[in-house]
N, C-alpha and C. Protein backbone atom coordinates (compact mmCIF):
# COMPACT_ATOMS: atom_id res chain seq x y z
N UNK A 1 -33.82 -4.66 14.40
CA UNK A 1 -32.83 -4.48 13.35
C UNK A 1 -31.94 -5.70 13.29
N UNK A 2 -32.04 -6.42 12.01
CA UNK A 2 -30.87 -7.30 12.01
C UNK A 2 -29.92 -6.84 12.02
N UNK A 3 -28.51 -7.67 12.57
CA UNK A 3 -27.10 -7.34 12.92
C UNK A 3 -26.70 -8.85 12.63
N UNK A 4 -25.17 -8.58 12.09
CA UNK A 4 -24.61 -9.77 12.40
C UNK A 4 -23.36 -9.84 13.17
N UNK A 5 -23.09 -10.72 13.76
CA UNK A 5 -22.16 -10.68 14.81
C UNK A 5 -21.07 -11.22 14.56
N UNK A 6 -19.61 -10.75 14.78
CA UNK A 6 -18.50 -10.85 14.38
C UNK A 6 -17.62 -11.21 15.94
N UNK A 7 -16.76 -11.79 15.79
CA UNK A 7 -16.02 -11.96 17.14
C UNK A 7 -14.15 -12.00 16.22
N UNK A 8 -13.57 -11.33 16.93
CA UNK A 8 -12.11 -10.83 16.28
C UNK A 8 -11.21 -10.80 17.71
N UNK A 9 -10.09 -10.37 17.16
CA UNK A 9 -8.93 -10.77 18.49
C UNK A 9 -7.82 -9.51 17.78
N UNK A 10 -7.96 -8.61 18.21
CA UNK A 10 -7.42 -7.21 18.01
C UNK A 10 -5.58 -7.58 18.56
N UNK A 11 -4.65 -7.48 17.72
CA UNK A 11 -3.51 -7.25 18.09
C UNK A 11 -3.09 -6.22 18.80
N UNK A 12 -2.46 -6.48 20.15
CA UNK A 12 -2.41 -5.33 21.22
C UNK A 12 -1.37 -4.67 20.68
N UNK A 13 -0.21 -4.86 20.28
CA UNK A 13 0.76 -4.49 19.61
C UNK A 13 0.53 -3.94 19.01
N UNK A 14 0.02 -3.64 18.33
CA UNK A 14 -0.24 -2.55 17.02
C UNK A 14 -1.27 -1.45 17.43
N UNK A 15 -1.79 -1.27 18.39
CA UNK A 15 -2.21 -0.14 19.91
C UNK A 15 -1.18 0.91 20.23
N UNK A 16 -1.54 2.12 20.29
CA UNK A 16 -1.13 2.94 20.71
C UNK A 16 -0.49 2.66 22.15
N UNK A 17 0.46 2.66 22.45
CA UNK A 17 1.27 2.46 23.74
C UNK A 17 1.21 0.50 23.69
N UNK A 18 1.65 0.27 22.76
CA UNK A 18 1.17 -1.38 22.65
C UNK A 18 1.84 -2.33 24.04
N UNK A 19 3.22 -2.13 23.99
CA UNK A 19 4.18 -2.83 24.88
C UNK A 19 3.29 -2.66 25.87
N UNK A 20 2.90 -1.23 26.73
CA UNK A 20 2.92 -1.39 28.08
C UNK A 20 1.07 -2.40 28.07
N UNK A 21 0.67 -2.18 27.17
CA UNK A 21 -0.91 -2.73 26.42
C UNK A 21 -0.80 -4.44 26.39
N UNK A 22 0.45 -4.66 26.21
CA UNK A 22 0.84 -5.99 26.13
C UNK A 22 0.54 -7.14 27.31
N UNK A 23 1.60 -6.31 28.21
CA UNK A 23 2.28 -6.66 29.31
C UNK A 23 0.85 -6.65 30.11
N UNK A 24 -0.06 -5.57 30.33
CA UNK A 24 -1.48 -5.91 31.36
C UNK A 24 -2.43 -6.75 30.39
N UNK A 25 -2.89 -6.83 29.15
CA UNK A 25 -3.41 -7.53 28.61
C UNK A 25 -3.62 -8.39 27.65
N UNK A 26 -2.14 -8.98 27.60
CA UNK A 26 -2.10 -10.23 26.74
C UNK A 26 -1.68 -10.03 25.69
N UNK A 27 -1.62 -10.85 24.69
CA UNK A 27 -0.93 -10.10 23.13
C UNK A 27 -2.42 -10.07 22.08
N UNK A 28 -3.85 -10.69 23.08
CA UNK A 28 -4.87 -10.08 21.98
C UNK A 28 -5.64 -9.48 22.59
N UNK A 29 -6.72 -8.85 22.49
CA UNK A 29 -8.01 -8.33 23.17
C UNK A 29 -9.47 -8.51 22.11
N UNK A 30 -9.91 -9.67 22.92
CA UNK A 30 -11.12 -10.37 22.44
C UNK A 30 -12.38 -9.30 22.07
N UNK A 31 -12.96 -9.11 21.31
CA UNK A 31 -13.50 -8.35 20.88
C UNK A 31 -14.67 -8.33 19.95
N UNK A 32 -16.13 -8.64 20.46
CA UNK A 32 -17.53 -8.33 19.40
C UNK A 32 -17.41 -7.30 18.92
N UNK A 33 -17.92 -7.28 17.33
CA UNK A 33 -18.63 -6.23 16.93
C UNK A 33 -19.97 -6.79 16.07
N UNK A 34 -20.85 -5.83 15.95
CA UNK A 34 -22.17 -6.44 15.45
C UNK A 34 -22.90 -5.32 14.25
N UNK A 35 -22.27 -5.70 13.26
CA UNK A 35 -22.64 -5.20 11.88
C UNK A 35 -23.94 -5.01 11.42
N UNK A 36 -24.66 -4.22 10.97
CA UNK A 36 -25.91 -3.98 10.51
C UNK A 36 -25.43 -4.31 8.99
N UNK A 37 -26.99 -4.08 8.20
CA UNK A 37 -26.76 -4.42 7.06
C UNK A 37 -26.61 -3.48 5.69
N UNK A 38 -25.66 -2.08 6.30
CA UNK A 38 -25.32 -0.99 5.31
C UNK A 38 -23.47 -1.06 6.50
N UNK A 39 -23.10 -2.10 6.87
CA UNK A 39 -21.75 -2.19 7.37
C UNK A 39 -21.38 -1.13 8.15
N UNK A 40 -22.42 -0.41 9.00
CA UNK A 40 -22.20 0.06 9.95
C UNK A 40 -22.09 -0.34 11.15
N UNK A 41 -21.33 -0.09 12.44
CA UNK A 41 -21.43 -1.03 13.70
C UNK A 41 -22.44 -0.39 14.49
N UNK A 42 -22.76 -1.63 15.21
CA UNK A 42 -24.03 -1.56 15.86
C UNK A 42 -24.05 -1.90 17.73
N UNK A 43 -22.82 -1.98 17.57
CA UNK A 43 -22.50 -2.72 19.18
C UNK A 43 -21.29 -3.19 19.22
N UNK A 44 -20.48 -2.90 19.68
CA UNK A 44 -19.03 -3.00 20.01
C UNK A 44 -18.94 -3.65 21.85
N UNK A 45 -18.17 -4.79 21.95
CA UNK A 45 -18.17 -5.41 23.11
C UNK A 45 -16.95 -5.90 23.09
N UNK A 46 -15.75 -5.07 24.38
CA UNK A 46 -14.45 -5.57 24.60
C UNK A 46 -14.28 -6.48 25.95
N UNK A 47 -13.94 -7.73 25.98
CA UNK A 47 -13.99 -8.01 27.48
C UNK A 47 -12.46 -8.43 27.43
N UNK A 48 -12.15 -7.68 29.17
CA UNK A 48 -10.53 -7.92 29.53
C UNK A 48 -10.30 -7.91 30.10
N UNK A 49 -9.23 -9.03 30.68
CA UNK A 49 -8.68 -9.06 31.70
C UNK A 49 -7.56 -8.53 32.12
N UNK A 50 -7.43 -7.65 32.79
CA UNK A 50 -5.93 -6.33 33.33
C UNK A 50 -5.57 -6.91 34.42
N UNK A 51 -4.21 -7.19 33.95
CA UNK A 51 -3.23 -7.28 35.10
C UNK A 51 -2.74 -6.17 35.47
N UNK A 52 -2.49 -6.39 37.15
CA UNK A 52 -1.94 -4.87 37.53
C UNK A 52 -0.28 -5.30 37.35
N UNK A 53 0.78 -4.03 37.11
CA UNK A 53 1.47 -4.27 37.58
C UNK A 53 2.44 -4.50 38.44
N UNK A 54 3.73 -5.09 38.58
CA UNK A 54 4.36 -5.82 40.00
C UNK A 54 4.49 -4.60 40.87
N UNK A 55 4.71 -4.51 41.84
CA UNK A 55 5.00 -3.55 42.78
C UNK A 55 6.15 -3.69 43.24
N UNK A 56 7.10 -2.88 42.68
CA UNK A 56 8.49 -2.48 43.71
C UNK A 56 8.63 -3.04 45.14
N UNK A 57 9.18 -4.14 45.22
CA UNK A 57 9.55 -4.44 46.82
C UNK A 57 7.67 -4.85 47.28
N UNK A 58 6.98 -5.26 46.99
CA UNK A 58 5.99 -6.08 47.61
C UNK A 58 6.18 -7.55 48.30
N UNK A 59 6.01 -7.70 49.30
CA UNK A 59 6.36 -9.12 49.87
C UNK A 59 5.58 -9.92 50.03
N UNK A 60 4.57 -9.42 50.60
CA UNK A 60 3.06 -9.78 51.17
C UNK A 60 2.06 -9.85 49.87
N UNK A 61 1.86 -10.57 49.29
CA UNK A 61 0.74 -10.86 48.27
C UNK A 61 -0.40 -11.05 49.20
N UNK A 62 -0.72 -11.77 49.99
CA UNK A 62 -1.98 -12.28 50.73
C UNK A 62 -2.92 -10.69 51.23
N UNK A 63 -1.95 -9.85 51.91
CA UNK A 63 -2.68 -8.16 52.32
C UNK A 63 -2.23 -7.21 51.04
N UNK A 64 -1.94 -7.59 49.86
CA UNK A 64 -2.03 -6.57 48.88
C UNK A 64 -3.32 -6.60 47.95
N UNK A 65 -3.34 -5.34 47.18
CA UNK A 65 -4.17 -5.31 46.45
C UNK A 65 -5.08 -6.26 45.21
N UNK A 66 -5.95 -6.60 45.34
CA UNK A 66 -5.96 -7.78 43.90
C UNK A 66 -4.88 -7.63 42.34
N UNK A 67 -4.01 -8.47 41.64
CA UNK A 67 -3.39 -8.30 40.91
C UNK A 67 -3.80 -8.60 39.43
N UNK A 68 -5.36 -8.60 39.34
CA UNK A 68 -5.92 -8.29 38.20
C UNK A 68 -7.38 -8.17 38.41
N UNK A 69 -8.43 -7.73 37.09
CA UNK A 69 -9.51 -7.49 37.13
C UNK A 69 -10.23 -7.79 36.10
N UNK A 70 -11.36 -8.51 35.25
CA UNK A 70 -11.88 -8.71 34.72
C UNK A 70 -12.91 -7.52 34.46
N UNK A 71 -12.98 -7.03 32.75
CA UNK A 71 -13.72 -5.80 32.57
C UNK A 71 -14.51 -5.97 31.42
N UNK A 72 -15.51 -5.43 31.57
CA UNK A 72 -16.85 -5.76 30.23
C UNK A 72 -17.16 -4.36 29.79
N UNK A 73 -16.87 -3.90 28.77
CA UNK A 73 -16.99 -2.97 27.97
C UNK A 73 -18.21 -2.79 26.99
N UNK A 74 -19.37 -2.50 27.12
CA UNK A 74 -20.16 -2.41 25.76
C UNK A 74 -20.96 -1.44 25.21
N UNK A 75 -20.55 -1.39 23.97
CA UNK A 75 -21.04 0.28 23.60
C UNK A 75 -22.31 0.40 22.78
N UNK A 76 -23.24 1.44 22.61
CA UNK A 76 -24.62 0.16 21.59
C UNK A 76 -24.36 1.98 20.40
N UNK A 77 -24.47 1.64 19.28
CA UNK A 77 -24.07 2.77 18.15
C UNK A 77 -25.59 3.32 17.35
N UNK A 78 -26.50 4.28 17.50
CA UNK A 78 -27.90 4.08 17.07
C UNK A 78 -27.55 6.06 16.50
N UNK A 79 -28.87 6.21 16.05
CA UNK A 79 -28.89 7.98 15.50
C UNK A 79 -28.28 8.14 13.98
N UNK A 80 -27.55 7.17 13.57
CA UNK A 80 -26.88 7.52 11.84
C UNK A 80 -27.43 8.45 11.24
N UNK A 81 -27.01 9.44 10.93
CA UNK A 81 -27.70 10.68 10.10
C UNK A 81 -28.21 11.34 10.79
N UNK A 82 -28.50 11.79 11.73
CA UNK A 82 -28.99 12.40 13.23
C UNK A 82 -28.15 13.81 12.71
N UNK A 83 -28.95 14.82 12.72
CA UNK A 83 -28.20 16.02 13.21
C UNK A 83 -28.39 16.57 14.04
N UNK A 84 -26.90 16.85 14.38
CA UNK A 84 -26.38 17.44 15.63
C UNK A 84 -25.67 18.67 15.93
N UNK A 85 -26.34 19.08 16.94
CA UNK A 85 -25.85 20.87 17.36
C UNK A 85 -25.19 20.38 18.26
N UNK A 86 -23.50 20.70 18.36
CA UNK A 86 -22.84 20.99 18.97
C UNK A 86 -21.61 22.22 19.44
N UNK A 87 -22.17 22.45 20.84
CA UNK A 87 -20.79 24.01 20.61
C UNK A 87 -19.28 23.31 21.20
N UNK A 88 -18.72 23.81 21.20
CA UNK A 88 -17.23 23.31 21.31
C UNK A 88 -16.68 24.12 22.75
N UNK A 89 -16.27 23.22 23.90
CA UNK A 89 -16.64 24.03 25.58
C UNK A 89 -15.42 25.48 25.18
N UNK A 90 -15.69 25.91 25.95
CA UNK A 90 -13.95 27.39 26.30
C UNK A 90 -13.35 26.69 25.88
N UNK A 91 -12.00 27.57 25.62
CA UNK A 91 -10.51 27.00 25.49
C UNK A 91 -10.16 26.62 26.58
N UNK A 92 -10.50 27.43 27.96
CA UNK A 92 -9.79 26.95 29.33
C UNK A 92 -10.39 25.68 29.81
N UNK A 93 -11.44 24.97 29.22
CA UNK A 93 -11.59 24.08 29.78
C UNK A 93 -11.01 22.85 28.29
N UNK A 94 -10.07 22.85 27.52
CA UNK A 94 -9.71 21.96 26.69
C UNK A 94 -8.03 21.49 26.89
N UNK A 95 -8.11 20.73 26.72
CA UNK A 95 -6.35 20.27 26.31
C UNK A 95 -5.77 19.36 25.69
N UNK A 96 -5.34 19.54 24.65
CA UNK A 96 -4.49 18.39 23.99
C UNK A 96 -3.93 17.80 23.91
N UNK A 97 -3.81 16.49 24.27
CA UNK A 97 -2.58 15.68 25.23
C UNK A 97 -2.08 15.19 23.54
N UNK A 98 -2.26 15.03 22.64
CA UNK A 98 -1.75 14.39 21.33
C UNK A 98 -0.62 14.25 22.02
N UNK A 99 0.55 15.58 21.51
CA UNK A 99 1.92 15.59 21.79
C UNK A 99 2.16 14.83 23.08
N UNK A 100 1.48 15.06 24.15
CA UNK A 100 2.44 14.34 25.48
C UNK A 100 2.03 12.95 25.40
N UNK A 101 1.12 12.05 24.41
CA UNK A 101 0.90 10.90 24.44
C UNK A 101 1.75 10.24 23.38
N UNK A 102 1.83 11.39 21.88
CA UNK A 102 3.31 10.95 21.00
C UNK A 102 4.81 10.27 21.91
N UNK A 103 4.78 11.68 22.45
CA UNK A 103 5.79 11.46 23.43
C UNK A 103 6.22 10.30 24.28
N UNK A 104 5.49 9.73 25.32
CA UNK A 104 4.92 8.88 26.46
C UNK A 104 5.23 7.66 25.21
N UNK A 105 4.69 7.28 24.30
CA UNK A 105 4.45 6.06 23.45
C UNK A 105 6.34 5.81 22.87
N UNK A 106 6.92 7.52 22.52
CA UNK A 106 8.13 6.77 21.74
C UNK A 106 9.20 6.65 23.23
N UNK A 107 8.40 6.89 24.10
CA UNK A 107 9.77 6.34 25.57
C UNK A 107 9.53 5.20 25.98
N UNK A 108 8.01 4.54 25.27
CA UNK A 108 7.95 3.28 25.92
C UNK A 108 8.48 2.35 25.36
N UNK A 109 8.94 2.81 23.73
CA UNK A 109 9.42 1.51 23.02
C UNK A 109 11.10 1.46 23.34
């Protein structure tokens, strides 16, 4: 299948929880995507580098934990028009964090 390949730089800021999104990964996040030719995506590829953050009273850098990590993300998108049977699990096994992530996002700004 032809694809064509796109390379973009996603504003972290404008991310859900952006600030704290900022601060571990930069103000962009480098980002493939690879378009087929009805402009559907076909492969999505994020690579990033996460900083951890500082630690309260750390002295010792040399015996602490590594303070970042390099991460390769890639997703491949195939089935378009595929139907699908799906049941939806119990209620006891679901939960909706929407609200506590609304929440969490307007204490971070």
């Amino acid at each position: 299948m032809k694809t064509t390949h796109y390379r973009v730089a996603v504003d972290v800021a404008e991310l859900p929880d952006g600030a704290t999104l900022r601060r571990q990964l930069g103000p962009t996040l480098p980002m493939g995507v690879w378009l087929d030719d009805d402009g559907r995506i076909r492969r999505q590829q994020i690579d990033m580098a996460l900083k951890a953050p500082a630690e309260d009273g750390a002295t010792d850098r040399a015996s602490s934990s590594p303070r970042s990590a390099r991460v390769r993300t890639v997703m491949e998108f195939s089935g378009f028009g595929t139907d699908v049977k799906a049941e939806a699990p119990p209620s006891r096994q679901v939960t909706d964090l929407t609200q506590k992530a609304l929440e969490r996002g307007q204490t971070q700004n």
